[in-house]
C-alpha atoms as a PDB file:
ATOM      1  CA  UNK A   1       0.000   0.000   0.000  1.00  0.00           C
ATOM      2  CA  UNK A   2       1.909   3.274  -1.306  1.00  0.00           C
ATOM      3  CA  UNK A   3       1.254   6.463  -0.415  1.00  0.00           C
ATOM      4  CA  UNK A   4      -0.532   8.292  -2.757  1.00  0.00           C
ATOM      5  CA  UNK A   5      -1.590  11.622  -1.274  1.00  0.00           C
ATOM      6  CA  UNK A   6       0.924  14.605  -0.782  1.00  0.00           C
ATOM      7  CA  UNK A   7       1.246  17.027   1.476  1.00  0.00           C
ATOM      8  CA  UNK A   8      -1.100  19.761   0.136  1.00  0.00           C
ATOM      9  CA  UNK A   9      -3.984  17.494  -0.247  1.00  0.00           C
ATOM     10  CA  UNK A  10      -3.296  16.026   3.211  1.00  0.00           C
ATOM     11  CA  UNK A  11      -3.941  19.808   4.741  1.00  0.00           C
ATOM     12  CA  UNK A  12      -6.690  20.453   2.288  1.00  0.00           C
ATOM     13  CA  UNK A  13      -8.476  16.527   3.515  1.00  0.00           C
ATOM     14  CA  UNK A  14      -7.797  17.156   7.320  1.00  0.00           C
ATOM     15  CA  UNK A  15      -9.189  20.766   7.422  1.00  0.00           C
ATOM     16  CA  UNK A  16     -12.193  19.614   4.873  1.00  0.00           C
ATOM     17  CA  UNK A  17     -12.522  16.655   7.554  1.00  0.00           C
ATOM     18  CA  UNK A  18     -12.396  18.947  10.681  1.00  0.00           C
ATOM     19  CA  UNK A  19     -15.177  21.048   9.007  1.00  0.00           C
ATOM     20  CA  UNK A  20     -17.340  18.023   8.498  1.00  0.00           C
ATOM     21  CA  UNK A  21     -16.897  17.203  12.162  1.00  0.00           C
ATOM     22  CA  UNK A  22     -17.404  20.363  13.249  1.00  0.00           C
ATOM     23  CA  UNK A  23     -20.902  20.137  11.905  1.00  0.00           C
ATOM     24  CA  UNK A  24     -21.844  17.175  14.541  1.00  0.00           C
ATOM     25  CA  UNK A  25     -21.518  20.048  17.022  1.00  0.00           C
ATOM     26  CA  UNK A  26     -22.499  23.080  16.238  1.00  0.00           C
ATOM     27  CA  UNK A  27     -24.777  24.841  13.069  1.00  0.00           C
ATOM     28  CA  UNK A  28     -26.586  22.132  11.716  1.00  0.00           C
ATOM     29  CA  UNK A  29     -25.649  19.195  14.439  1.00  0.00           C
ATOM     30  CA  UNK A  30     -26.083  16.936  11.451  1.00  0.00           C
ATOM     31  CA  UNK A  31     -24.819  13.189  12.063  1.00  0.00           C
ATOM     32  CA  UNK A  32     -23.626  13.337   8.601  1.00  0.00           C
ATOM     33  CA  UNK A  33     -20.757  15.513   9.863  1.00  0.00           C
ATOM     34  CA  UNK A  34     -19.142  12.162  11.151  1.00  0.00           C
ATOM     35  CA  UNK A  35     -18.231  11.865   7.696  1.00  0.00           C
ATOM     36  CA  UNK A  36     -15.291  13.946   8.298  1.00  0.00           C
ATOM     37  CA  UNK A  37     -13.996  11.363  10.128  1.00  0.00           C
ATOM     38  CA  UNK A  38     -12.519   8.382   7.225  1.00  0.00           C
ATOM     39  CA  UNK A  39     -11.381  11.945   5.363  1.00  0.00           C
ATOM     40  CA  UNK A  40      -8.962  12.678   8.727  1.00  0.00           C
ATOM     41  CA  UNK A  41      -8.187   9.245   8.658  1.00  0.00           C
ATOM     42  CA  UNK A  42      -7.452   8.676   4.570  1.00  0.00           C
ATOM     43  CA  UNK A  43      -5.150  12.137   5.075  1.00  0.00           C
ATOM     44  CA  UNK A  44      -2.845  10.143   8.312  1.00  0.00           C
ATOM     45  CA  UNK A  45      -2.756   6.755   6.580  1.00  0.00           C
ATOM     46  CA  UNK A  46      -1.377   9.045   3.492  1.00  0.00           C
ATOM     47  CA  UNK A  47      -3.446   6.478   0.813  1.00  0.00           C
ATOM     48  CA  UNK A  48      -6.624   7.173  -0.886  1.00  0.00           C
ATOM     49  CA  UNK A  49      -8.354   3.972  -1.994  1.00  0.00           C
ATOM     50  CA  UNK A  50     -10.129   6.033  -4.473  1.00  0.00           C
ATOM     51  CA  UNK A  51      -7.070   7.568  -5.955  1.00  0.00           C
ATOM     52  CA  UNK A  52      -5.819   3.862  -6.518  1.00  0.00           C
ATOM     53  CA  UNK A  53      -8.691   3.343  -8.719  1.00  0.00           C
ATOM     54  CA  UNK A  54      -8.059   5.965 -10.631  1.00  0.00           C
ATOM     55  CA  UNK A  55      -4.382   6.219 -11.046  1.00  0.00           C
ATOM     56  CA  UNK A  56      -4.350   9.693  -9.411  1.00  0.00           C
ATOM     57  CA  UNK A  57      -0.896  10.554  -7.167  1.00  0.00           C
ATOM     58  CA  UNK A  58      -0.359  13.848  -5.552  1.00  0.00           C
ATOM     59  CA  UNK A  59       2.698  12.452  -3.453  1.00  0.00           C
ATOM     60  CA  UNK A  60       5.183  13.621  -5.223  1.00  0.00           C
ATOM     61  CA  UNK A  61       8.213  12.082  -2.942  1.00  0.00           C
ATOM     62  CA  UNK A  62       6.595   8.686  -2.511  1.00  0.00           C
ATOM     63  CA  UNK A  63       8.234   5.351  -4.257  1.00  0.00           C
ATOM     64  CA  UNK A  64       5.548   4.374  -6.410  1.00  0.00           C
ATOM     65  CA  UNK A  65       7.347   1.589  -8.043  1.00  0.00           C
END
């Protein structure tokens, strides 16, 4: 499992999935805010399951041999 995402769309996922989050709490309070959690998660883990299908890779100093 290579890494796939790079450092700009890491920020971009975790402060998307922070928003989402923030959503369960306050404004709305809509459960679907908990989405923002697998978003946080996909940005750690560094690999995008999605971007795999696709053949999409923003990492530009991961080994993708």
């Amino acid at each position: 499992m290579n890494k796939n995402i790079g450092t700009v769309d890491k920020s971009i996922r975790i402060f998307i999935g922070l928003v989402l989050i923030a959503l369960v709490f306050v404004g709305p309070q809509t459960a679907l805010g908990w989405i923002g959690l697998p978003v946080i998660l996909i940005a750690l883990f560094g690999w995008c399951p999605l971007y795999k299908v696709v053949g999409i890779n923003t990492c530009k100093q991961c080994d993708n041999n």
